[in-house]
PDB file of N, CA and C in Angstrom:
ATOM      1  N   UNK A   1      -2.597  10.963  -1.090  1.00  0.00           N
ATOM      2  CA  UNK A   1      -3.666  10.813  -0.134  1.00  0.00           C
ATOM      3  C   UNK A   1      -4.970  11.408  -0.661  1.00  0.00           C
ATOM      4  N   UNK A   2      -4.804  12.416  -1.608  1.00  0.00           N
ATOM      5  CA  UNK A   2      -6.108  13.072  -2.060  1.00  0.00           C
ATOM      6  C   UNK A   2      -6.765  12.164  -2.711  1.00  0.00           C
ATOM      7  N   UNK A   3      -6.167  11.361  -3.410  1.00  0.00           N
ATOM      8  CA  UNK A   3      -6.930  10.050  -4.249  1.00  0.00           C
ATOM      9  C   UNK A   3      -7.102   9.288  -3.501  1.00  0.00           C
ATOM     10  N   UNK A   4      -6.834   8.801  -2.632  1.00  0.00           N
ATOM     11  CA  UNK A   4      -7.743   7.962  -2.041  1.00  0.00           C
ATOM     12  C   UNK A   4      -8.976   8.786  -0.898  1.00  0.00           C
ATOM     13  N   UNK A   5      -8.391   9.895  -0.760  1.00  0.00           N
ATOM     14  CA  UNK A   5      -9.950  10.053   0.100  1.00  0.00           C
ATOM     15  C   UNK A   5     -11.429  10.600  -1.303  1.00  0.00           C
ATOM     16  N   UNK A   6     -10.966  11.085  -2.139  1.00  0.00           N
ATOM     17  CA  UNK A   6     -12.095  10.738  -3.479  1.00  0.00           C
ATOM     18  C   UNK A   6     -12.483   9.444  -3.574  1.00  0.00           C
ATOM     19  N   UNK A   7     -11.291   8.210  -3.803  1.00  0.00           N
ATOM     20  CA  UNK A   7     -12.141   7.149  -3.583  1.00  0.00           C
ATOM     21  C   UNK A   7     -12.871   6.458  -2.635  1.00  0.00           C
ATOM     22  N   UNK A   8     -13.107   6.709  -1.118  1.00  0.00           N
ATOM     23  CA  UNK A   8     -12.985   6.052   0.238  1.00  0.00           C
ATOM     24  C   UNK A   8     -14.265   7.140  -0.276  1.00  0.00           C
ATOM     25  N   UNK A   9     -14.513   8.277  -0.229  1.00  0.00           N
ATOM     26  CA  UNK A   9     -15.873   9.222  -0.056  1.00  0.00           C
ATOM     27  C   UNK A   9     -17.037   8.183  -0.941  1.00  0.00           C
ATOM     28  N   UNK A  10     -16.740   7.413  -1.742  1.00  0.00           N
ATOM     29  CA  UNK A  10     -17.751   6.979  -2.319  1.00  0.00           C
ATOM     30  C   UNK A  10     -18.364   5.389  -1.527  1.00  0.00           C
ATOM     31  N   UNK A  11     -17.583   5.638  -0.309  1.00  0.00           N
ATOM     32  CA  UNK A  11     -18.303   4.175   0.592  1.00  0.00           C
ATOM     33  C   UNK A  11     -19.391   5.089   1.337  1.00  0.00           C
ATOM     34  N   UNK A  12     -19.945   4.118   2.021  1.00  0.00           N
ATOM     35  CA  UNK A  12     -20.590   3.964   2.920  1.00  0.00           C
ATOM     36  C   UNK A  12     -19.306   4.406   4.432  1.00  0.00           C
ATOM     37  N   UNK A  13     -19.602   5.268   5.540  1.00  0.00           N
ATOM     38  CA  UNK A  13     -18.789   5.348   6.585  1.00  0.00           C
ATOM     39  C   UNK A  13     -18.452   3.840   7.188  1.00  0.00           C
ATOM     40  N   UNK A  14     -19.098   3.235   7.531  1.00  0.00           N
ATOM     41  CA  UNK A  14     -18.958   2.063   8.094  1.00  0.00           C
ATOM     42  C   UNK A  14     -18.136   0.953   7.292  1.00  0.00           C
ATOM     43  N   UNK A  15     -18.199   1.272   6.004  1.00  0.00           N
ATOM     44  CA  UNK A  15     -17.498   0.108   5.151  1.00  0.00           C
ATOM     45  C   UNK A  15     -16.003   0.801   4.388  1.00  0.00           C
ATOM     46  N   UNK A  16     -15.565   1.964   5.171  1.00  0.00           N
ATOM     47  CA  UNK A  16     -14.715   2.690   4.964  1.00  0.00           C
ATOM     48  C   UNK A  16     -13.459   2.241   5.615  1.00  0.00           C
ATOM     49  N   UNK A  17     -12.073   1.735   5.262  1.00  0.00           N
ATOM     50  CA  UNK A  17     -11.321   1.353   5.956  1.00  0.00           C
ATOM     51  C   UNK A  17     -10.427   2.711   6.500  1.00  0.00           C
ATOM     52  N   UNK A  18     -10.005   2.450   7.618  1.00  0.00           N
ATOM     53  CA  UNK A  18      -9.187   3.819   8.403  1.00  0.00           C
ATOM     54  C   UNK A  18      -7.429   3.525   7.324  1.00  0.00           C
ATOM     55  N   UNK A  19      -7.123   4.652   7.193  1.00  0.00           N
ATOM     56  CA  UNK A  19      -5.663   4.615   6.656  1.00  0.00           C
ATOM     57  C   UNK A  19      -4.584   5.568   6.874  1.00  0.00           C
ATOM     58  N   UNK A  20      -3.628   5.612   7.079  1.00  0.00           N
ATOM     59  CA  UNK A  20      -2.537   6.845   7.382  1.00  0.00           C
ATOM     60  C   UNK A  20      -1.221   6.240   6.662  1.00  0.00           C
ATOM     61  N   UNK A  21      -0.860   7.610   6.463  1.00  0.00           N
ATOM     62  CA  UNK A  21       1.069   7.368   5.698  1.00  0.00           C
ATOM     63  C   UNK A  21       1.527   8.567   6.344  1.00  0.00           C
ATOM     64  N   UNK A  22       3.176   7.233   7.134  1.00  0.00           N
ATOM     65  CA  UNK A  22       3.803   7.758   7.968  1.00  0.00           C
ATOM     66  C   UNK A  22       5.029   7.205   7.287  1.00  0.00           C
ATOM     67  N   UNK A  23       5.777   8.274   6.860  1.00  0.00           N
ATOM     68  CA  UNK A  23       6.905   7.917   5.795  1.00  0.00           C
ATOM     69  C   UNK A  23       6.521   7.383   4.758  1.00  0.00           C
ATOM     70  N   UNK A  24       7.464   6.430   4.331  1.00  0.00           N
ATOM     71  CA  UNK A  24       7.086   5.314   3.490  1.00  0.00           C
ATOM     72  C   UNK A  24       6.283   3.977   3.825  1.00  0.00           C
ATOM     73  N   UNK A  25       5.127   3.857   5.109  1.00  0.00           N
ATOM     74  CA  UNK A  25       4.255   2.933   5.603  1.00  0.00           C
ATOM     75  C   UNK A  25       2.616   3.220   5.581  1.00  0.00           C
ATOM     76  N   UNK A  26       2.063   3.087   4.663  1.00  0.00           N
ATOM     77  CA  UNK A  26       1.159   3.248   4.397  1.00  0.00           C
ATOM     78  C   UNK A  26      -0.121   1.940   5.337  1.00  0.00           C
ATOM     79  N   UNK A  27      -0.844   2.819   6.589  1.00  0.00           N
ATOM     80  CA  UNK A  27      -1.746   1.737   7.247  1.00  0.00           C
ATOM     81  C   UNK A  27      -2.864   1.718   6.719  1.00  0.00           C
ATOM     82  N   UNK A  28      -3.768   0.227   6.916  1.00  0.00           N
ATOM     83  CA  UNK A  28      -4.734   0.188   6.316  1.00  0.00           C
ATOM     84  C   UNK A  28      -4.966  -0.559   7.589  1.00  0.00           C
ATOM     85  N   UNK A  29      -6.832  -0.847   8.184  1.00  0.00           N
ATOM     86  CA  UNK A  29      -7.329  -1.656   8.583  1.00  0.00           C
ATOM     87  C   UNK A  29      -9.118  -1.873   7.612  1.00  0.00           C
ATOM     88  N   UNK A  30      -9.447  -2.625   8.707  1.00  0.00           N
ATOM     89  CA  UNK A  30     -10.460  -3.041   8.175  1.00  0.00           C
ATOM     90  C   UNK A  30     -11.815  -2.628   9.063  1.00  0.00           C
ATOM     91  N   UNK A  31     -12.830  -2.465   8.963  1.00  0.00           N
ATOM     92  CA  UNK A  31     -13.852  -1.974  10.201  1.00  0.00           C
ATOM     93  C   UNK A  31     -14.694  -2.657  10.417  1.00  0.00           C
ATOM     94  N   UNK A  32     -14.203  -4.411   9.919  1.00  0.00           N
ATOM     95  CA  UNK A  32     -15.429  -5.296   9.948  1.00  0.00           C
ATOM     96  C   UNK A  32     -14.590  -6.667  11.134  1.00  0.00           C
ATOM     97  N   UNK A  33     -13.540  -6.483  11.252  1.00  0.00           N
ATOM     98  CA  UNK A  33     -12.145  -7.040  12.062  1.00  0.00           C
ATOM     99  C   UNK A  33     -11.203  -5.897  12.675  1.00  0.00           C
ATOM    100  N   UNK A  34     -11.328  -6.356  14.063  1.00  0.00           N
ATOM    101  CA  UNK A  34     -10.629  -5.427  14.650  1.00  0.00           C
ATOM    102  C   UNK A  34      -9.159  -6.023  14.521  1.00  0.00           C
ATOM    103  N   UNK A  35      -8.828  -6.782  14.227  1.00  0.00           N
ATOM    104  CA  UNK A  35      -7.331  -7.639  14.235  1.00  0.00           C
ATOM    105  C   UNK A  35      -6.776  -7.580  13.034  1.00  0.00           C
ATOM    106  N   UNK A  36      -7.446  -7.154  11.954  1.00  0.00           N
ATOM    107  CA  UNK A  36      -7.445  -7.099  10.189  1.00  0.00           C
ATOM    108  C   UNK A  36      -6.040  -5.900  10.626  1.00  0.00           C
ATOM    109  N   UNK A  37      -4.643  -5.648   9.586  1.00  0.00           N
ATOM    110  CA  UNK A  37      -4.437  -4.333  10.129  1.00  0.00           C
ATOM    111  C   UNK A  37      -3.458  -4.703   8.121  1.00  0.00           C
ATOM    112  N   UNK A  38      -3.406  -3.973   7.701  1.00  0.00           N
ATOM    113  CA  UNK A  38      -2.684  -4.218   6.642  1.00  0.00           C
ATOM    114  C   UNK A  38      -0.855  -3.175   6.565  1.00  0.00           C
ATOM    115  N   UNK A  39      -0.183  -3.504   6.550  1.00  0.00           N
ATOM    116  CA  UNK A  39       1.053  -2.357   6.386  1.00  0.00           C
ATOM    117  C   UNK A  39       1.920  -2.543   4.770  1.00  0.00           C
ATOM    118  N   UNK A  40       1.714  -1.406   4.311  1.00  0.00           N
ATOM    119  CA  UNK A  40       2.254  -1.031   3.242  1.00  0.00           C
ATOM    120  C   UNK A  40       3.546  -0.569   2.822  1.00  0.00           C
ATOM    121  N   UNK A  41       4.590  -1.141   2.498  1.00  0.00           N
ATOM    122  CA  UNK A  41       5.997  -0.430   2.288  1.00  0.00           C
ATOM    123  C   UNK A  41       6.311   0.168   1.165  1.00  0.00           C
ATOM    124  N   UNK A  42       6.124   1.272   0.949  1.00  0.00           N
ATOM    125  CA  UNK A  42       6.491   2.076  -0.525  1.00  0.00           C
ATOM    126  C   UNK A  42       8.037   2.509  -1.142  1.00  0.00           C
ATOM    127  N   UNK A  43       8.113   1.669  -2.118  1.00  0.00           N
ATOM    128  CA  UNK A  43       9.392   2.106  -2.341  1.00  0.00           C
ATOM    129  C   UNK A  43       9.477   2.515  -3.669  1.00  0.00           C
ATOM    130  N   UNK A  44      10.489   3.865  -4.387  1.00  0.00           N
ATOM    131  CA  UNK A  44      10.489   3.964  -5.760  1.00  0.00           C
ATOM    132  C   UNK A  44      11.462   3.815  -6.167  1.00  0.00           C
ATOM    133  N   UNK A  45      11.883   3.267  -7.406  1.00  0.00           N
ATOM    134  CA  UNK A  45      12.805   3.154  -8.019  1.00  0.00           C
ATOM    135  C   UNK A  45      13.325   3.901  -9.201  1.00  0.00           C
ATOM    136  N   UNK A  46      14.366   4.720  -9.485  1.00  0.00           N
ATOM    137  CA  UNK A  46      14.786   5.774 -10.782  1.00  0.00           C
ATOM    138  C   UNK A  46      15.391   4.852 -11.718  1.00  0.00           C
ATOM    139  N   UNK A  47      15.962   3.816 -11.363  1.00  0.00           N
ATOM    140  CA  UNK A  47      16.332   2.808 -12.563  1.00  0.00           C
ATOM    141  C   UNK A  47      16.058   1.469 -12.233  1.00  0.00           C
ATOM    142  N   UNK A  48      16.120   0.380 -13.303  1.00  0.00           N
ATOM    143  CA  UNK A  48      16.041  -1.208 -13.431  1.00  0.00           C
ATOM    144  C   UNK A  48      16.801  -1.768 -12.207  1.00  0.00           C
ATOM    145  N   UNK A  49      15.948  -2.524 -11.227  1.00  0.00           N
ATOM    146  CA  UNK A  49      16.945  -3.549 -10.013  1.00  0.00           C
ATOM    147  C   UNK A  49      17.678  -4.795 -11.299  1.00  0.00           C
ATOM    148  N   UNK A  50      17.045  -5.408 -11.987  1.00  0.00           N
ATOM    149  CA  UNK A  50      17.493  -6.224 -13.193  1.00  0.00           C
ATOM    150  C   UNK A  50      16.009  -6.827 -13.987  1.00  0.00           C
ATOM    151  N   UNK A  51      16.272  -7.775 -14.607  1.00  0.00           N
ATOM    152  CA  UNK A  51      15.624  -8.391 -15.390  1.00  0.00           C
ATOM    153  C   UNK A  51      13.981  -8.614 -15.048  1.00  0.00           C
ATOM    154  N   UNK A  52      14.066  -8.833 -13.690  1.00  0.00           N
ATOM    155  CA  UNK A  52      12.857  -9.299 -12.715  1.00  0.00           C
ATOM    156  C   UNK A  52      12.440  -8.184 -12.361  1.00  0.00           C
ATOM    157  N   UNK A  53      13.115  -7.324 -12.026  1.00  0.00           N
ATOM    158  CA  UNK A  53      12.166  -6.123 -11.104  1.00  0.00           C
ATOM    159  C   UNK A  53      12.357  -4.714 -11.952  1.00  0.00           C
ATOM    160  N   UNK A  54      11.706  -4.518 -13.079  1.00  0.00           N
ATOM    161  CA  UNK A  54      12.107  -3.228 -13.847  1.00  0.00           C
ATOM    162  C   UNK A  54      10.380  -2.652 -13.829  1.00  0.00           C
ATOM    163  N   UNK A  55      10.874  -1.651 -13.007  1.00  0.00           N
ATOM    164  CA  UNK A  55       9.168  -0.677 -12.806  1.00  0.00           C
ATOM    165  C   UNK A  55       9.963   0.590 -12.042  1.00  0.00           C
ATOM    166  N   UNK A  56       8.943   1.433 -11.804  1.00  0.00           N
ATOM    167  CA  UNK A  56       9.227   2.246 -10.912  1.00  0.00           C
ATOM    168  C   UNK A  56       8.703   2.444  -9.930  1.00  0.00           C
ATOM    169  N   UNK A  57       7.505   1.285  -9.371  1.00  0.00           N
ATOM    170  CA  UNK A  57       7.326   1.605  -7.410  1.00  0.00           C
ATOM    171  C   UNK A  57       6.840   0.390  -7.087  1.00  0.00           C
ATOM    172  N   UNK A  58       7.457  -0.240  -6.179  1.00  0.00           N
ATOM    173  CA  UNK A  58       7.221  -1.521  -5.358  1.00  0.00           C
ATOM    174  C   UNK A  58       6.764  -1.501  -4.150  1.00  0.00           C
ATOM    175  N   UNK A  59       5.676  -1.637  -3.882  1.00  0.00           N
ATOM    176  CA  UNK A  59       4.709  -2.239  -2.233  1.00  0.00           C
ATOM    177  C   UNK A  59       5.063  -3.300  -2.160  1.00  0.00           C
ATOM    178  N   UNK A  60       5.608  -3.557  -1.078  1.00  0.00           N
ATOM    179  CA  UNK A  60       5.801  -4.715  -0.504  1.00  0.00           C
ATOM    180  C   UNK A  60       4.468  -4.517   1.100  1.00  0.00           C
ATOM    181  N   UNK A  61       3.655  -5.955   1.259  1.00  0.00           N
ATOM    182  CA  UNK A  61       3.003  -5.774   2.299  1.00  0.00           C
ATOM    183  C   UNK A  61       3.303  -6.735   3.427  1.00  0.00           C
ATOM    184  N   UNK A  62       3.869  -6.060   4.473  1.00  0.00           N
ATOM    185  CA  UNK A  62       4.394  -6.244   5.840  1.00  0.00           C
ATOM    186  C   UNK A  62       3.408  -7.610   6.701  1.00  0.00           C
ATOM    187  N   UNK A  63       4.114  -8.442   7.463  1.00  0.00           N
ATOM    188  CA  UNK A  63       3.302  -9.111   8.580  1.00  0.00           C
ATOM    189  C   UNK A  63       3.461  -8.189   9.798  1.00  0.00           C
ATOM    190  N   UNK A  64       3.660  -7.211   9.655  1.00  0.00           N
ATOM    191  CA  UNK A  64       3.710  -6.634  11.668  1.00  0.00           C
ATOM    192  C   UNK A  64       5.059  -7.085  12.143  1.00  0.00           C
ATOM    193  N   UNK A  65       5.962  -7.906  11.776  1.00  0.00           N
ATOM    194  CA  UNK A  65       7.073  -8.024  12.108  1.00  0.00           C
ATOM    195  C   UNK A  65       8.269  -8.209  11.515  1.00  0.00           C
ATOM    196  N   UNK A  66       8.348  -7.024  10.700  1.00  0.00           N
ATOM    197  CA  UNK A  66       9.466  -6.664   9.806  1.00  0.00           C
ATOM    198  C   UNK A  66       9.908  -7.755   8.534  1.00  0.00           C
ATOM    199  N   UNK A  67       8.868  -8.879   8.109  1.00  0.00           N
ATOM    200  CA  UNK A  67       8.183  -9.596   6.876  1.00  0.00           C
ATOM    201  C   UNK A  67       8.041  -9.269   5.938  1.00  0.00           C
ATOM    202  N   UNK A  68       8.237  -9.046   4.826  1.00  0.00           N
ATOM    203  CA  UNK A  68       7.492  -9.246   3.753  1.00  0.00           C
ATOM    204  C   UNK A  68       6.804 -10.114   3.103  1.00  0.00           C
ATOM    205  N   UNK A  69       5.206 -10.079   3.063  1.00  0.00           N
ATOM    206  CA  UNK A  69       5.110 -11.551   2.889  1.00  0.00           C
ATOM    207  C   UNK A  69       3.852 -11.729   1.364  1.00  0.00           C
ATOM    208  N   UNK A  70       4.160 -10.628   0.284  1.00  0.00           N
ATOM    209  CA  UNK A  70       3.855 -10.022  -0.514  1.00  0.00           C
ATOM    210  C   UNK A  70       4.089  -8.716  -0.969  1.00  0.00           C
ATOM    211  N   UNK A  71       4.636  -8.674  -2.730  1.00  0.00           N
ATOM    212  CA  UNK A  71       5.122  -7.705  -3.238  1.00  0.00           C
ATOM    213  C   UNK A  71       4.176  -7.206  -4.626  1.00  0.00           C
ATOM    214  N   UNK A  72       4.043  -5.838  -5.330  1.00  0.00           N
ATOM    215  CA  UNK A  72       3.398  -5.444  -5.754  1.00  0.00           C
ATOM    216  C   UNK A  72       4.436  -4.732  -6.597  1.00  0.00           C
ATOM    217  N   UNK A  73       4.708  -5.029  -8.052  1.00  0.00           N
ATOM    218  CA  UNK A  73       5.106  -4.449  -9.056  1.00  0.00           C
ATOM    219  C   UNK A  73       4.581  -3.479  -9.864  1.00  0.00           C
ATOM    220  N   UNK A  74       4.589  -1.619  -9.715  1.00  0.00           N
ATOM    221  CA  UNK A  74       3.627  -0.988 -10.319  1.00  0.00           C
ATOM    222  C   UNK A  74       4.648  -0.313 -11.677  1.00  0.00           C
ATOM    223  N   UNK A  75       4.487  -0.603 -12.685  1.00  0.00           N
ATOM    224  CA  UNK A  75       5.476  -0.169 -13.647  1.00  0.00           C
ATOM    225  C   UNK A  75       4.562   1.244 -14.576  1.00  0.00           C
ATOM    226  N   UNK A  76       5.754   2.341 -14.833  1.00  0.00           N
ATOM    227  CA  UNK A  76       5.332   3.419 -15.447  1.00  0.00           C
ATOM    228  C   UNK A  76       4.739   2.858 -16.672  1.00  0.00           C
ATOM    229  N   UNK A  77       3.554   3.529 -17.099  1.00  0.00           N
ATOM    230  CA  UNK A  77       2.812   3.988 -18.223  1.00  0.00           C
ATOM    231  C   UNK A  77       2.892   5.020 -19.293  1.00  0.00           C
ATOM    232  N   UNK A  78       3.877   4.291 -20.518  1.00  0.00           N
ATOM    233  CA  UNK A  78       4.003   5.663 -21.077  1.00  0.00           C
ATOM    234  C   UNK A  78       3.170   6.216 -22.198  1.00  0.00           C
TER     235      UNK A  78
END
């Protein structure tokens, strides 16, 4: 969370999106749409799922009703 409020300090307040992490659900909205709402599912991984999914942390982003309807592959840097 500290990194992103370093990055969010360099907006403008108004063009600042609101965000909270509650467990592994990371919220995002938007302040230009009140209906905009983004949900974040964080998951890490200590070893290879297989061939397709070898990283160590996957966002998957939520429709509001238990969806996934986009995934985000972040693989270690060594």
């Amino acid at each position: 969370m500290k990194e992103l409020k370093e990055i969010f300090s360099n907006l403008t307040s108004n063009r600042t999106p609101n965000y909270s992490l509650d467990g592994q659900v990371l919220t995002i909205d938007n302040k230009d749409s009140n209906s905009y709402i983004e949900l974040w599912d964080v998951n890490l991984f200590a070893i290879d799922i297989d061939d397709d999914i070898k990283g160590d942390f996957i966002m998957s982003l939520g429709d509001g009703e238990g969806n996934a309807i986009y995934y985000r592959l972040l693989g270690r840097v060594h």
